[in-house]
PDB file of N, CA and C in Angstrom:
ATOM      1  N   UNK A   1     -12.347 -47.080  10.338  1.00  0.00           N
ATOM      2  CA  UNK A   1     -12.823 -46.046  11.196  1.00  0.00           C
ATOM      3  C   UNK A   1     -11.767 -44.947  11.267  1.00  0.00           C
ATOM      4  N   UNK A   2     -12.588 -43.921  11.314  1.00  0.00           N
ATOM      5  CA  UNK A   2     -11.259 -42.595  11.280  1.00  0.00           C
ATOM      6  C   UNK A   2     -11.022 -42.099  12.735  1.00  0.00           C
ATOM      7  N   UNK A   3      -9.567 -42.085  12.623  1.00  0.00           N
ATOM      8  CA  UNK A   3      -9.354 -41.200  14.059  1.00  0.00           C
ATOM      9  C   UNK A   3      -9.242 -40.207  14.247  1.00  0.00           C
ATOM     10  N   UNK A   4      -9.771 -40.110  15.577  1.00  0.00           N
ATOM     11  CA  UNK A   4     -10.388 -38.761  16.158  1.00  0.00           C
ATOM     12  C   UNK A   4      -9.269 -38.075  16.238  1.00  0.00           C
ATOM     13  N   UNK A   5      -9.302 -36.547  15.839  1.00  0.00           N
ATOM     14  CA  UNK A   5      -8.367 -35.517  16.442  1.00  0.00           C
ATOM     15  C   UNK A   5      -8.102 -35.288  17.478  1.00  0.00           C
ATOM     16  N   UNK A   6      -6.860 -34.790  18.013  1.00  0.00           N
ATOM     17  CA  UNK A   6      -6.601 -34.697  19.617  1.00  0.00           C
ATOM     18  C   UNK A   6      -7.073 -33.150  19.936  1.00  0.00           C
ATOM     19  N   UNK A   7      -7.944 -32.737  20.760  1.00  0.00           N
ATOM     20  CA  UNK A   7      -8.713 -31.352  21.186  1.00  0.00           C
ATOM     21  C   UNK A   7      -7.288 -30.182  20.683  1.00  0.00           C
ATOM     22  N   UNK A   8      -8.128 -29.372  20.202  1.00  0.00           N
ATOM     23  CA  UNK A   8      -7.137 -28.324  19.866  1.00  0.00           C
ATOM     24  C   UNK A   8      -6.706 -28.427  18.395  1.00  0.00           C
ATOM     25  N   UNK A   9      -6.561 -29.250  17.812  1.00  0.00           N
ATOM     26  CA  UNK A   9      -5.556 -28.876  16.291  1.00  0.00           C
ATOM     27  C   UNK A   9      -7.370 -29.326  15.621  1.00  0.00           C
ATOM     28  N   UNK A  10      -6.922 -28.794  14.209  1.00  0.00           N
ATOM     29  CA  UNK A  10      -7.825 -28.492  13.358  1.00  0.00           C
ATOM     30  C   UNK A  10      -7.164 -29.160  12.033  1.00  0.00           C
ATOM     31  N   UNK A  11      -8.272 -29.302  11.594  1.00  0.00           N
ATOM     32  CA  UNK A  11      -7.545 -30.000   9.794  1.00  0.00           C
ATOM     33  C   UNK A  11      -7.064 -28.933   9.406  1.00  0.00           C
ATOM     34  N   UNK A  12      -6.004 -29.307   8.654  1.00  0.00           N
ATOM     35  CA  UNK A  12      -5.520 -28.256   7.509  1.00  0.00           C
ATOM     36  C   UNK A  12      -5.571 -28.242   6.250  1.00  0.00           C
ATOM     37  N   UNK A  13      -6.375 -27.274   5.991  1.00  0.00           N
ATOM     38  CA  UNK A  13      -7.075 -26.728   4.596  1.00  0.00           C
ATOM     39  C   UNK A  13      -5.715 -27.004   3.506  1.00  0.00           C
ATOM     40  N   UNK A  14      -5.681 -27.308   2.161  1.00  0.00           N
ATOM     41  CA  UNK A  14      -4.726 -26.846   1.087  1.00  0.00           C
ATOM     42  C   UNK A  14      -4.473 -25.748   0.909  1.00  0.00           C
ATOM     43  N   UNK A  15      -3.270 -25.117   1.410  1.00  0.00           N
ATOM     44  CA  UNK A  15      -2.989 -24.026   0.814  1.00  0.00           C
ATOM     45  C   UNK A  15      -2.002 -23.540  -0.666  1.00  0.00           C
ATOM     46  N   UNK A  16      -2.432 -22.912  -1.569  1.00  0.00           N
ATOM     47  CA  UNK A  16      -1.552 -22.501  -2.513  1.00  0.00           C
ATOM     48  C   UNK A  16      -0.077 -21.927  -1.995  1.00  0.00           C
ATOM     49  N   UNK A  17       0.811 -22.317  -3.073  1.00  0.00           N
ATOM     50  CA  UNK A  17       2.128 -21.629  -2.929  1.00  0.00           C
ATOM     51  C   UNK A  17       1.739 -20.202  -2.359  1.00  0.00           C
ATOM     52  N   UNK A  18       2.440 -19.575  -1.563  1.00  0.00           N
ATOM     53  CA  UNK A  18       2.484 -18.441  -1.105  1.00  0.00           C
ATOM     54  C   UNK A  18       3.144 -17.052  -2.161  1.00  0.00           C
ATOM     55  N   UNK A  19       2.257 -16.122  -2.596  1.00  0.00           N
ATOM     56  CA  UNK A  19       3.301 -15.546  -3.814  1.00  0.00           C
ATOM     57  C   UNK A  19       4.959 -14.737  -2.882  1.00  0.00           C
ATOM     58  N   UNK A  20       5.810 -14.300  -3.731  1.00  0.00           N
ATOM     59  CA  UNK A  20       6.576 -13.990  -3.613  1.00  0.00           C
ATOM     60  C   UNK A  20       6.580 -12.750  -4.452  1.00  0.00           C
ATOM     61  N   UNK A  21       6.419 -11.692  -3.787  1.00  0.00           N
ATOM     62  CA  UNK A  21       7.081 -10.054  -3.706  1.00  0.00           C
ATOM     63  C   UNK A  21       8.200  -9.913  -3.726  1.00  0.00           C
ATOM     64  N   UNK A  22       8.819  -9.292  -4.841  1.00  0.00           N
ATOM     65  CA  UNK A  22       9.890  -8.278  -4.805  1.00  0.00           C
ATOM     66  C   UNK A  22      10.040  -6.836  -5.125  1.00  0.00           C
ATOM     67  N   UNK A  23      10.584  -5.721  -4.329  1.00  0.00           N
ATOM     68  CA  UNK A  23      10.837  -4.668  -4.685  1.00  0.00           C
ATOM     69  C   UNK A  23      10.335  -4.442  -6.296  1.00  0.00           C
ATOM     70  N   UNK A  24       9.404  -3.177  -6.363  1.00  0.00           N
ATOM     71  CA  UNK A  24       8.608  -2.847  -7.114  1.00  0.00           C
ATOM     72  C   UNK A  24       9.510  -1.964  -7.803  1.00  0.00           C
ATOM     73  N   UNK A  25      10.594  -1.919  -8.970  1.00  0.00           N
ATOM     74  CA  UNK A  25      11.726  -1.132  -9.141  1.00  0.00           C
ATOM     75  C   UNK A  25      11.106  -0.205 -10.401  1.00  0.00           C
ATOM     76  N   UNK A  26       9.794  -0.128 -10.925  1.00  0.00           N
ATOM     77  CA  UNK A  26       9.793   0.873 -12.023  1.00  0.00           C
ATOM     78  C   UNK A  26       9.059   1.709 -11.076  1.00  0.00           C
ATOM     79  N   UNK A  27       9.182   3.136 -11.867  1.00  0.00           N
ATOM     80  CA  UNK A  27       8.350   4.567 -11.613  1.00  0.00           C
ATOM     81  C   UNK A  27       7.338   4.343 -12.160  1.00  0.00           C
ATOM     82  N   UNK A  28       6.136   4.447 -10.563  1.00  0.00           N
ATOM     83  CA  UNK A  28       4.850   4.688 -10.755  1.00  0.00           C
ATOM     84  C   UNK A  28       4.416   5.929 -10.851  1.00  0.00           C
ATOM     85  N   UNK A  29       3.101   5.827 -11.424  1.00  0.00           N
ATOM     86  CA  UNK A  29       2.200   6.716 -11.713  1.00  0.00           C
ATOM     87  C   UNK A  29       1.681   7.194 -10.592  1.00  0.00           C
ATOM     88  N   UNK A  30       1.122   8.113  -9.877  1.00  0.00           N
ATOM     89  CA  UNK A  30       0.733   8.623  -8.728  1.00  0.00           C
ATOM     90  C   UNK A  30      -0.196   9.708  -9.024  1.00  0.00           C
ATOM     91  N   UNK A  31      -2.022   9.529  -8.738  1.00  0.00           N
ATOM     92  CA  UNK A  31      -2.377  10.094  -8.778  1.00  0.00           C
ATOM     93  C   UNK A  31      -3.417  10.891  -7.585  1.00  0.00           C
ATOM     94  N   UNK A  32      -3.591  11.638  -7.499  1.00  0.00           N
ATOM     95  CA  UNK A  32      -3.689  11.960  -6.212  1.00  0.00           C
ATOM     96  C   UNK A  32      -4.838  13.821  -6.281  1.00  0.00           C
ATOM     97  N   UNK A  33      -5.362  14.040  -5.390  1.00  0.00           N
ATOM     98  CA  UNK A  33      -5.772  15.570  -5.590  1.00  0.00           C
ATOM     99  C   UNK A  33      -5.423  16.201  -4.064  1.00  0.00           C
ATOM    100  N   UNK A  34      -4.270  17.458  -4.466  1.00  0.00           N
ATOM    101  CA  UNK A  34      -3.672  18.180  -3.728  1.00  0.00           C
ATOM    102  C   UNK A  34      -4.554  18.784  -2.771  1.00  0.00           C
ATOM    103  N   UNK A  35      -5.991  19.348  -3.227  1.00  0.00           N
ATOM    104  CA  UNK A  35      -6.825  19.795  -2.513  1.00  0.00           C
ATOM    105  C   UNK A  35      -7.644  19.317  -1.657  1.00  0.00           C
ATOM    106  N   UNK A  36      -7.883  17.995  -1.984  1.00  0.00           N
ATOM    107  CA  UNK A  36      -8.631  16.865  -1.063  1.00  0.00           C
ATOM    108  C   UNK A  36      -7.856  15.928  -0.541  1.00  0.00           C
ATOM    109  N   UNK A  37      -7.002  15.665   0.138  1.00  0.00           N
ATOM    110  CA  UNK A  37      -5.926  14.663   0.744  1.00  0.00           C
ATOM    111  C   UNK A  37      -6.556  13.420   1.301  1.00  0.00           C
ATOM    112  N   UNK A  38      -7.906  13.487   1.245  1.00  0.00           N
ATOM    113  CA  UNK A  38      -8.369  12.278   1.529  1.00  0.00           C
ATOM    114  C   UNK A  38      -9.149  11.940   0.655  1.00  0.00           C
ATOM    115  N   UNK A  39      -9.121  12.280  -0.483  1.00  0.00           N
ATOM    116  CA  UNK A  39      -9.958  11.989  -1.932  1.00  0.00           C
ATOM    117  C   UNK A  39      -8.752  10.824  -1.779  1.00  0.00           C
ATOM    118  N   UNK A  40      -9.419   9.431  -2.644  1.00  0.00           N
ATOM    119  CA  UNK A  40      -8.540   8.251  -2.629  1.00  0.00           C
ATOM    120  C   UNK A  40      -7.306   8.846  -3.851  1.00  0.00           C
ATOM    121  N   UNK A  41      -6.229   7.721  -3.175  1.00  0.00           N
ATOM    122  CA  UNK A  41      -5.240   8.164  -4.559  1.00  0.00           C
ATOM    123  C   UNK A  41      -4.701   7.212  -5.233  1.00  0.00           C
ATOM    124  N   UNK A  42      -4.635   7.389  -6.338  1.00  0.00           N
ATOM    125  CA  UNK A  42      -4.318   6.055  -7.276  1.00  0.00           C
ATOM    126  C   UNK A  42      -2.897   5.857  -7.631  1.00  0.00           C
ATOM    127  N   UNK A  43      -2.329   4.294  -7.359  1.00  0.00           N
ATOM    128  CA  UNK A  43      -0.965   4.390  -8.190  1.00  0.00           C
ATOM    129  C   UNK A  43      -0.753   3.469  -8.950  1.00  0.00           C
ATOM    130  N   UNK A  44      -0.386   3.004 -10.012  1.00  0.00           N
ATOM    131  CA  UNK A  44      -0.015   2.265 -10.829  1.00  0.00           C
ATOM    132  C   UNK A  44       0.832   2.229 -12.112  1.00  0.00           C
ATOM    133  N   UNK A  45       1.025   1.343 -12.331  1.00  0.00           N
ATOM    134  CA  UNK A  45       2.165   0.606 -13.530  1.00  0.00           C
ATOM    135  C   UNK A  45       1.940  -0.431 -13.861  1.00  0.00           C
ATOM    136  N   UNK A  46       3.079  -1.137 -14.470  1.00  0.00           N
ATOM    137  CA  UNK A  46       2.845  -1.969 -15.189  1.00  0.00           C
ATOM    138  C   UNK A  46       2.629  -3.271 -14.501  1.00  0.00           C
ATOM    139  N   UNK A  47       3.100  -3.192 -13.046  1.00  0.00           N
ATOM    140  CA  UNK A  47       2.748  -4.611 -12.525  1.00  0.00           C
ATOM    141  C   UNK A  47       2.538  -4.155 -10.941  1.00  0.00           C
ATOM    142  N   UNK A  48       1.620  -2.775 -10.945  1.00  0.00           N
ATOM    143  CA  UNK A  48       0.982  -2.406  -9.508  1.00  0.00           C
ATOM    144  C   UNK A  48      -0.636  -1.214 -10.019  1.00  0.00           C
ATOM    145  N   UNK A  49      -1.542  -1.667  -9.501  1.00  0.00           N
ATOM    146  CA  UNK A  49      -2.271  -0.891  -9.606  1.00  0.00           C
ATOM    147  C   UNK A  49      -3.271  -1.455  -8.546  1.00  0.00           C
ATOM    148  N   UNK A  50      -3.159   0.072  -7.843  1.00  0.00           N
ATOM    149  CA  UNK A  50      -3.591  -0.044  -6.299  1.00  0.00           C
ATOM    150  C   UNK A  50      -4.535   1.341  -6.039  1.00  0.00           C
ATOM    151  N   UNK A  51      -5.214   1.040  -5.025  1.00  0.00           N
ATOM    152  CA  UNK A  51      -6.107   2.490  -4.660  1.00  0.00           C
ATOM    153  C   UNK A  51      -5.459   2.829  -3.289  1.00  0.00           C
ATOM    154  N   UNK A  52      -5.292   3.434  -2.945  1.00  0.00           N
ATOM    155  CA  UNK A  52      -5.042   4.080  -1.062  1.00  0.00           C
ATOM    156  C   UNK A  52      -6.254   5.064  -1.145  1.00  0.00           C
ATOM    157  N   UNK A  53      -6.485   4.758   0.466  1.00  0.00           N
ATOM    158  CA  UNK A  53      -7.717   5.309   0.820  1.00  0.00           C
ATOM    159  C   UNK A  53      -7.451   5.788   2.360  1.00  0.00           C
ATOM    160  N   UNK A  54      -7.254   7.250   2.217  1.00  0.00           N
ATOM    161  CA  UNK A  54      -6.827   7.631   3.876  1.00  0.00           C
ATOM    162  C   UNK A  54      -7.538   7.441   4.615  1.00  0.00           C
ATOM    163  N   UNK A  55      -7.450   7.923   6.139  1.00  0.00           N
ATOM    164  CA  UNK A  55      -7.886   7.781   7.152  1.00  0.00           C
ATOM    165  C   UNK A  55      -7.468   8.774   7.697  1.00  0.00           C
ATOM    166  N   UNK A  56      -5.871   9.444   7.842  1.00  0.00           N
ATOM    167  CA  UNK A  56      -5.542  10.074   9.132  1.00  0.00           C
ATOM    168  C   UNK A  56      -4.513  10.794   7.557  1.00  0.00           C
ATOM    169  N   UNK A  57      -4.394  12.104   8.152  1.00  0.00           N
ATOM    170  CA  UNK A  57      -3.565  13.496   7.660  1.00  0.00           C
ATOM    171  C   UNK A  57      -2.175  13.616   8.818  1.00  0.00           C
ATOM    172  N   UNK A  58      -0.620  13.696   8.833  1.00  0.00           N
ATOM    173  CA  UNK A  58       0.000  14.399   9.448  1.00  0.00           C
ATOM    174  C   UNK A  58       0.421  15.071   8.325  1.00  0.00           C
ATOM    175  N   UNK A  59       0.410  16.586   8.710  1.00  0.00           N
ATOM    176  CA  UNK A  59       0.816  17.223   7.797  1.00  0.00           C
ATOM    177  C   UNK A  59       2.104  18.497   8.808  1.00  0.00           C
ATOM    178  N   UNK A  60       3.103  18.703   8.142  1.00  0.00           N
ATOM    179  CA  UNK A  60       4.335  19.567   8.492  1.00  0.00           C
ATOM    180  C   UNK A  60       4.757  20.370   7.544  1.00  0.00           C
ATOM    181  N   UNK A  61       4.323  22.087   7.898  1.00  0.00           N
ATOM    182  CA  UNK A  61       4.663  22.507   7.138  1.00  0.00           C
ATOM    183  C   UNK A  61       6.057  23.885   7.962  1.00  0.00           C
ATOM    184  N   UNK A  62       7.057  23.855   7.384  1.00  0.00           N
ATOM    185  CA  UNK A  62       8.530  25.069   7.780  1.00  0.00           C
ATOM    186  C   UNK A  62       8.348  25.767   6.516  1.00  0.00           C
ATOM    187  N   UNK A  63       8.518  27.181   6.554  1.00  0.00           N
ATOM    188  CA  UNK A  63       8.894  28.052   5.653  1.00  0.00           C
ATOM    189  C   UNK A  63       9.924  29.205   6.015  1.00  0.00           C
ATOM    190  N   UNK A  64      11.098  28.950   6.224  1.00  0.00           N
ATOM    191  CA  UNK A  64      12.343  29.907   6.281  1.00  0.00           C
ATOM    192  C   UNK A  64      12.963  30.844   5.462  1.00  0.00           C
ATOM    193  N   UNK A  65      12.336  30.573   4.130  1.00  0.00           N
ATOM    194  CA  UNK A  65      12.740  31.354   3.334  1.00  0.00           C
ATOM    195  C   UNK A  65      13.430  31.142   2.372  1.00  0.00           C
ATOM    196  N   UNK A  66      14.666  30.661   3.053  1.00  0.00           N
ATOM    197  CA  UNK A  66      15.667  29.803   2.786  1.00  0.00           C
ATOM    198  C   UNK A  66      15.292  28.633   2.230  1.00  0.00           C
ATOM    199  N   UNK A  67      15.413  28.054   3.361  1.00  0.00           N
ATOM    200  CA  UNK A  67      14.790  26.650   4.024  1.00  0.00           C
ATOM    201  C   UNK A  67      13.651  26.623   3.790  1.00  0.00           C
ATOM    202  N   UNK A  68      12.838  25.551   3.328  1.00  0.00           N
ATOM    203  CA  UNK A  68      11.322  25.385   2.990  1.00  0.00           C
ATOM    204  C   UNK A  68      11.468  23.989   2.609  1.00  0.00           C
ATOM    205  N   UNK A  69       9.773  23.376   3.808  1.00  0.00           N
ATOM    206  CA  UNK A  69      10.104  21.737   3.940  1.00  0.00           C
ATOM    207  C   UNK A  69       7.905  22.013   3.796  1.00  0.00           C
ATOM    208  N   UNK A  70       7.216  20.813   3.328  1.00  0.00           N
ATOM    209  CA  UNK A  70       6.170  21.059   3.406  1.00  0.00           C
ATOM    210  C   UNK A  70       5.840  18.923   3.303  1.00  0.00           C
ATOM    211  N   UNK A  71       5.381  18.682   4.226  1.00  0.00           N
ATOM    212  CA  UNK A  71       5.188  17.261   4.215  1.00  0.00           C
ATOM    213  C   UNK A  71       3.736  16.879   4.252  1.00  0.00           C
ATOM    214  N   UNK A  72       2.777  15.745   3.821  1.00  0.00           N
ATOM    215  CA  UNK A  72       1.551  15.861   3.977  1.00  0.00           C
ATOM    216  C   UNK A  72       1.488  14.089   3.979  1.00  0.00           C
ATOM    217  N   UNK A  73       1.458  13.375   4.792  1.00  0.00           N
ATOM    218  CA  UNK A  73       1.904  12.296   4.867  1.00  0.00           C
ATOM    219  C   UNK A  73       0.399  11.417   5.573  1.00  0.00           C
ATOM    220  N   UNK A  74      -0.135  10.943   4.555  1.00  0.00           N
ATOM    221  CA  UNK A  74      -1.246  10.277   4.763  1.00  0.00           C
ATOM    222  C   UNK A  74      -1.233   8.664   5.316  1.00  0.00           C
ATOM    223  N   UNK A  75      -2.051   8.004   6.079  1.00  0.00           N
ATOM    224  CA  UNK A  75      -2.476   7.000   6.741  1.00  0.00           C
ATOM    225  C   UNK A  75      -3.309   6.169   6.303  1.00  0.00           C
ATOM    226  N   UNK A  76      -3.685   5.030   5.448  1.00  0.00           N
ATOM    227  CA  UNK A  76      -4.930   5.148   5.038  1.00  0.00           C
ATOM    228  C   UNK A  76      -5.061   3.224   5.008  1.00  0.00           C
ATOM    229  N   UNK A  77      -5.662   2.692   3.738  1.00  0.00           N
ATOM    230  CA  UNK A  77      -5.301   1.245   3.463  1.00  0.00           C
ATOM    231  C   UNK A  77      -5.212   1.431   1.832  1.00  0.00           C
ATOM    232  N   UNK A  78      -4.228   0.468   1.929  1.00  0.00           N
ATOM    233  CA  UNK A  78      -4.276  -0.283  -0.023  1.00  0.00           C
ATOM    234  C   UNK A  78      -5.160  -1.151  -0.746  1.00  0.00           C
ATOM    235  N   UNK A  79      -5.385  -1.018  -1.584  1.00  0.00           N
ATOM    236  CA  UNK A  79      -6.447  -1.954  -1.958  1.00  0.00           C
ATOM    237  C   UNK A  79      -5.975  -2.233  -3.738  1.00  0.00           C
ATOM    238  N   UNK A  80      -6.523  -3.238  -4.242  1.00  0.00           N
ATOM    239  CA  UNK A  80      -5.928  -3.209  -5.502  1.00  0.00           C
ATOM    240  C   UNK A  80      -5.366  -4.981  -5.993  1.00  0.00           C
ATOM    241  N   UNK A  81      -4.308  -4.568  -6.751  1.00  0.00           N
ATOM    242  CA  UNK A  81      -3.586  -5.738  -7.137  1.00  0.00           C
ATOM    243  C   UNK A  81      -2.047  -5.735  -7.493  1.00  0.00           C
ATOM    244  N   UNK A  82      -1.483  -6.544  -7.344  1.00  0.00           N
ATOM    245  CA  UNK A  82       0.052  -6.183  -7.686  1.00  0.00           C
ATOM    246  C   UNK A  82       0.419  -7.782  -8.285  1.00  0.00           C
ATOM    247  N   UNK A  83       1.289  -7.815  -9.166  1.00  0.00           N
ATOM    248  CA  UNK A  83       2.110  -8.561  -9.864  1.00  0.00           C
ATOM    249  C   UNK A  83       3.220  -9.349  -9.017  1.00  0.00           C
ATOM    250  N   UNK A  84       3.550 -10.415  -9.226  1.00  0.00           N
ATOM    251  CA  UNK A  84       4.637 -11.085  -8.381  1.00  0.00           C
ATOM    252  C   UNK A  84       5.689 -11.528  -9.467  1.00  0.00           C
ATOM    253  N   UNK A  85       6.442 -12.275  -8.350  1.00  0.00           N
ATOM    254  CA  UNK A  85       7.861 -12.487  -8.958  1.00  0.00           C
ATOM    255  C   UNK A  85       7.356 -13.992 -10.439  1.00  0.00           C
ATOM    256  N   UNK A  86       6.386 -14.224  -9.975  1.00  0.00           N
ATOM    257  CA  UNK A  86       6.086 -15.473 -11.192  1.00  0.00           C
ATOM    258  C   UNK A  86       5.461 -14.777 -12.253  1.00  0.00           C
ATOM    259  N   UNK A  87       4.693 -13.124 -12.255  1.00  0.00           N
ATOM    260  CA  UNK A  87       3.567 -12.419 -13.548  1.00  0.00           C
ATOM    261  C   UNK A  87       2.195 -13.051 -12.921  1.00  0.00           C
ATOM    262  N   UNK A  88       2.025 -13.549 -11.864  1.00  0.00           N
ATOM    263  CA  UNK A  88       0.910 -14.052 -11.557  1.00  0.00           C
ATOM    264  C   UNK A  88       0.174 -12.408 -10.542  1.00  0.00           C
ATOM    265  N   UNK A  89      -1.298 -11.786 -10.740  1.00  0.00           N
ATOM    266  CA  UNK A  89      -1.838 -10.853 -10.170  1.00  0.00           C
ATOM    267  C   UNK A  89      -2.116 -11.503  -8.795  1.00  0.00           C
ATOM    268  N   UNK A  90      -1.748 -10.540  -7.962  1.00  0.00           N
ATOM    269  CA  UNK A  90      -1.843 -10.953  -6.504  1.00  0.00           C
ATOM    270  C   UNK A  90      -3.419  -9.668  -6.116  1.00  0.00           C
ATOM    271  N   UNK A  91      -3.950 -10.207  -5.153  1.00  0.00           N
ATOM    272  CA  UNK A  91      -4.831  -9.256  -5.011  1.00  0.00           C
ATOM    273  C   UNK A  91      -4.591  -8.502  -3.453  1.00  0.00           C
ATOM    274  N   UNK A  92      -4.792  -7.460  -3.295  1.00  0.00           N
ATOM    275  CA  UNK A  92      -4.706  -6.720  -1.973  1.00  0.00           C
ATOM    276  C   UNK A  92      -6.014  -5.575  -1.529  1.00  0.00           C
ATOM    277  N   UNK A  93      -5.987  -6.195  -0.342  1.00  0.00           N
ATOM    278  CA  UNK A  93      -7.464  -5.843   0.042  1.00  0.00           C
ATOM    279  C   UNK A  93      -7.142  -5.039   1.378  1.00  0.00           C
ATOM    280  N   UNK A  94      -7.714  -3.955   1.929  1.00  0.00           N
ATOM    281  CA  UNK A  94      -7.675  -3.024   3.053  1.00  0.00           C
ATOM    282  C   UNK A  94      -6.320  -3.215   3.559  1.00  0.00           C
ATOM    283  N   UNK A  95      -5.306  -3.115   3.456  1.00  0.00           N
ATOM    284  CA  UNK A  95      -3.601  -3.410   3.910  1.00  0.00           C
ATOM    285  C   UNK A  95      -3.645  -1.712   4.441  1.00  0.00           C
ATOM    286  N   UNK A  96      -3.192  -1.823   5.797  1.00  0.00           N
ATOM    287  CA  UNK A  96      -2.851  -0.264   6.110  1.00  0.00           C
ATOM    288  C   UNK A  96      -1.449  -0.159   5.878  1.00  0.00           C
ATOM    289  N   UNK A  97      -1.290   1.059   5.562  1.00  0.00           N
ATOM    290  CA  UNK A  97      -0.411   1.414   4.937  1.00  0.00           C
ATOM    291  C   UNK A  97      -0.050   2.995   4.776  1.00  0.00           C
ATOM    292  N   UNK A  98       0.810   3.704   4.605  1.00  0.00           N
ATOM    293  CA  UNK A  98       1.034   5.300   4.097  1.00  0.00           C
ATOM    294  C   UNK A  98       1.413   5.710   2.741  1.00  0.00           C
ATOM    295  N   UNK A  99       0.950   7.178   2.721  1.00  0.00           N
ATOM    296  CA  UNK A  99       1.858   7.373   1.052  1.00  0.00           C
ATOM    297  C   UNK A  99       1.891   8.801   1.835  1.00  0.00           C
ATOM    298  N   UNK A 100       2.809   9.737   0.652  1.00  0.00           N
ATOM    299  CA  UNK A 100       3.429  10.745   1.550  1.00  0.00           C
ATOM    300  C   UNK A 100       3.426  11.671   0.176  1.00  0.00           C
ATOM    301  N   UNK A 101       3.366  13.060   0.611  1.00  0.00           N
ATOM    302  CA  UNK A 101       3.633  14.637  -0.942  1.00  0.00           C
ATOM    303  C   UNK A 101       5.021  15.066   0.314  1.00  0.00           C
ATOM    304  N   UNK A 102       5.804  15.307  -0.222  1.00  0.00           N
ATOM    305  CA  UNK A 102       7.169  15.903   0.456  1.00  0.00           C
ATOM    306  C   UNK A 102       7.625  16.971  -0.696  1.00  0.00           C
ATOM    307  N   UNK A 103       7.933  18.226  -0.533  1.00  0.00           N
ATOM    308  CA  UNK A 103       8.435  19.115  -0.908  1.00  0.00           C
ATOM    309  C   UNK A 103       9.442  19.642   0.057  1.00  0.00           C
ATOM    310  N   UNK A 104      10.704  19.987  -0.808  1.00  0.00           N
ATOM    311  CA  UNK A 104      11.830  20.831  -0.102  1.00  0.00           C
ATOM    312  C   UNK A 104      12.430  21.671  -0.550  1.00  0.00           C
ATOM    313  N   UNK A 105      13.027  22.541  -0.412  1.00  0.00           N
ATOM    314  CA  UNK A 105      13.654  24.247  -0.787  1.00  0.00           C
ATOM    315  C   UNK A 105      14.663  23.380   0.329  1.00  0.00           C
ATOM    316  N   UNK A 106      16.194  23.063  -0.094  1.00  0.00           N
ATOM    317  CA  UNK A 106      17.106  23.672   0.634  1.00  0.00           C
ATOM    318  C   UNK A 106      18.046  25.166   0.330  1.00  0.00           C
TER     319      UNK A 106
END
């Protein structure tokens, strides 16, 4: 006869090894349209290829002349897949998250 659980705990499912992320160290691709900031934007390489999909715009723009700063720093989620520390594809689904266009004139 099997014994009963004590109220409150639940079986526990098998879970797979958990992957392991590390710092993504090559230059991605970034694609994006300047005119639509909430048109989705794509980035990828060789072991990231992801969609962002905004939600929210802060945008900062200074023009001094001199000085010129223009920031457009989007809000949105990730979606996609990324590579881990084993080459195994990890998948990523609605992750909020930011990506950012920064221009500067000092």
């Amino acid at each position: 006869m099997r014994r009963a659980r004590p109220p409150g705990r639940r079986a526990r499912a098998h879970r797979a090894r958990p992957a392991h992320l590390s710092k993504i160290s090559e230059e991605l691709v970034r694609q994006y349209d300047r005119d639509d900031r909430f048109a989705p934007w794509r980035v990828h390489g060789t072991d990231v290829d992801l969609t962002f999909t905004p939600f929210h715009l802060k945008r900062s723009v200074i023009d001094l002349k001199v000085f010129a700063s223009r920031t457009h720093q989007c809000f949105g989620h990730w979606s996609g897949r990324v590579r881990d520390d084993a080459g195994v594809w990890v998948r990523v689904a609605d992750v909020v998250g930011w990506a950012e266009d920064v221009h500067n004139r000092w």
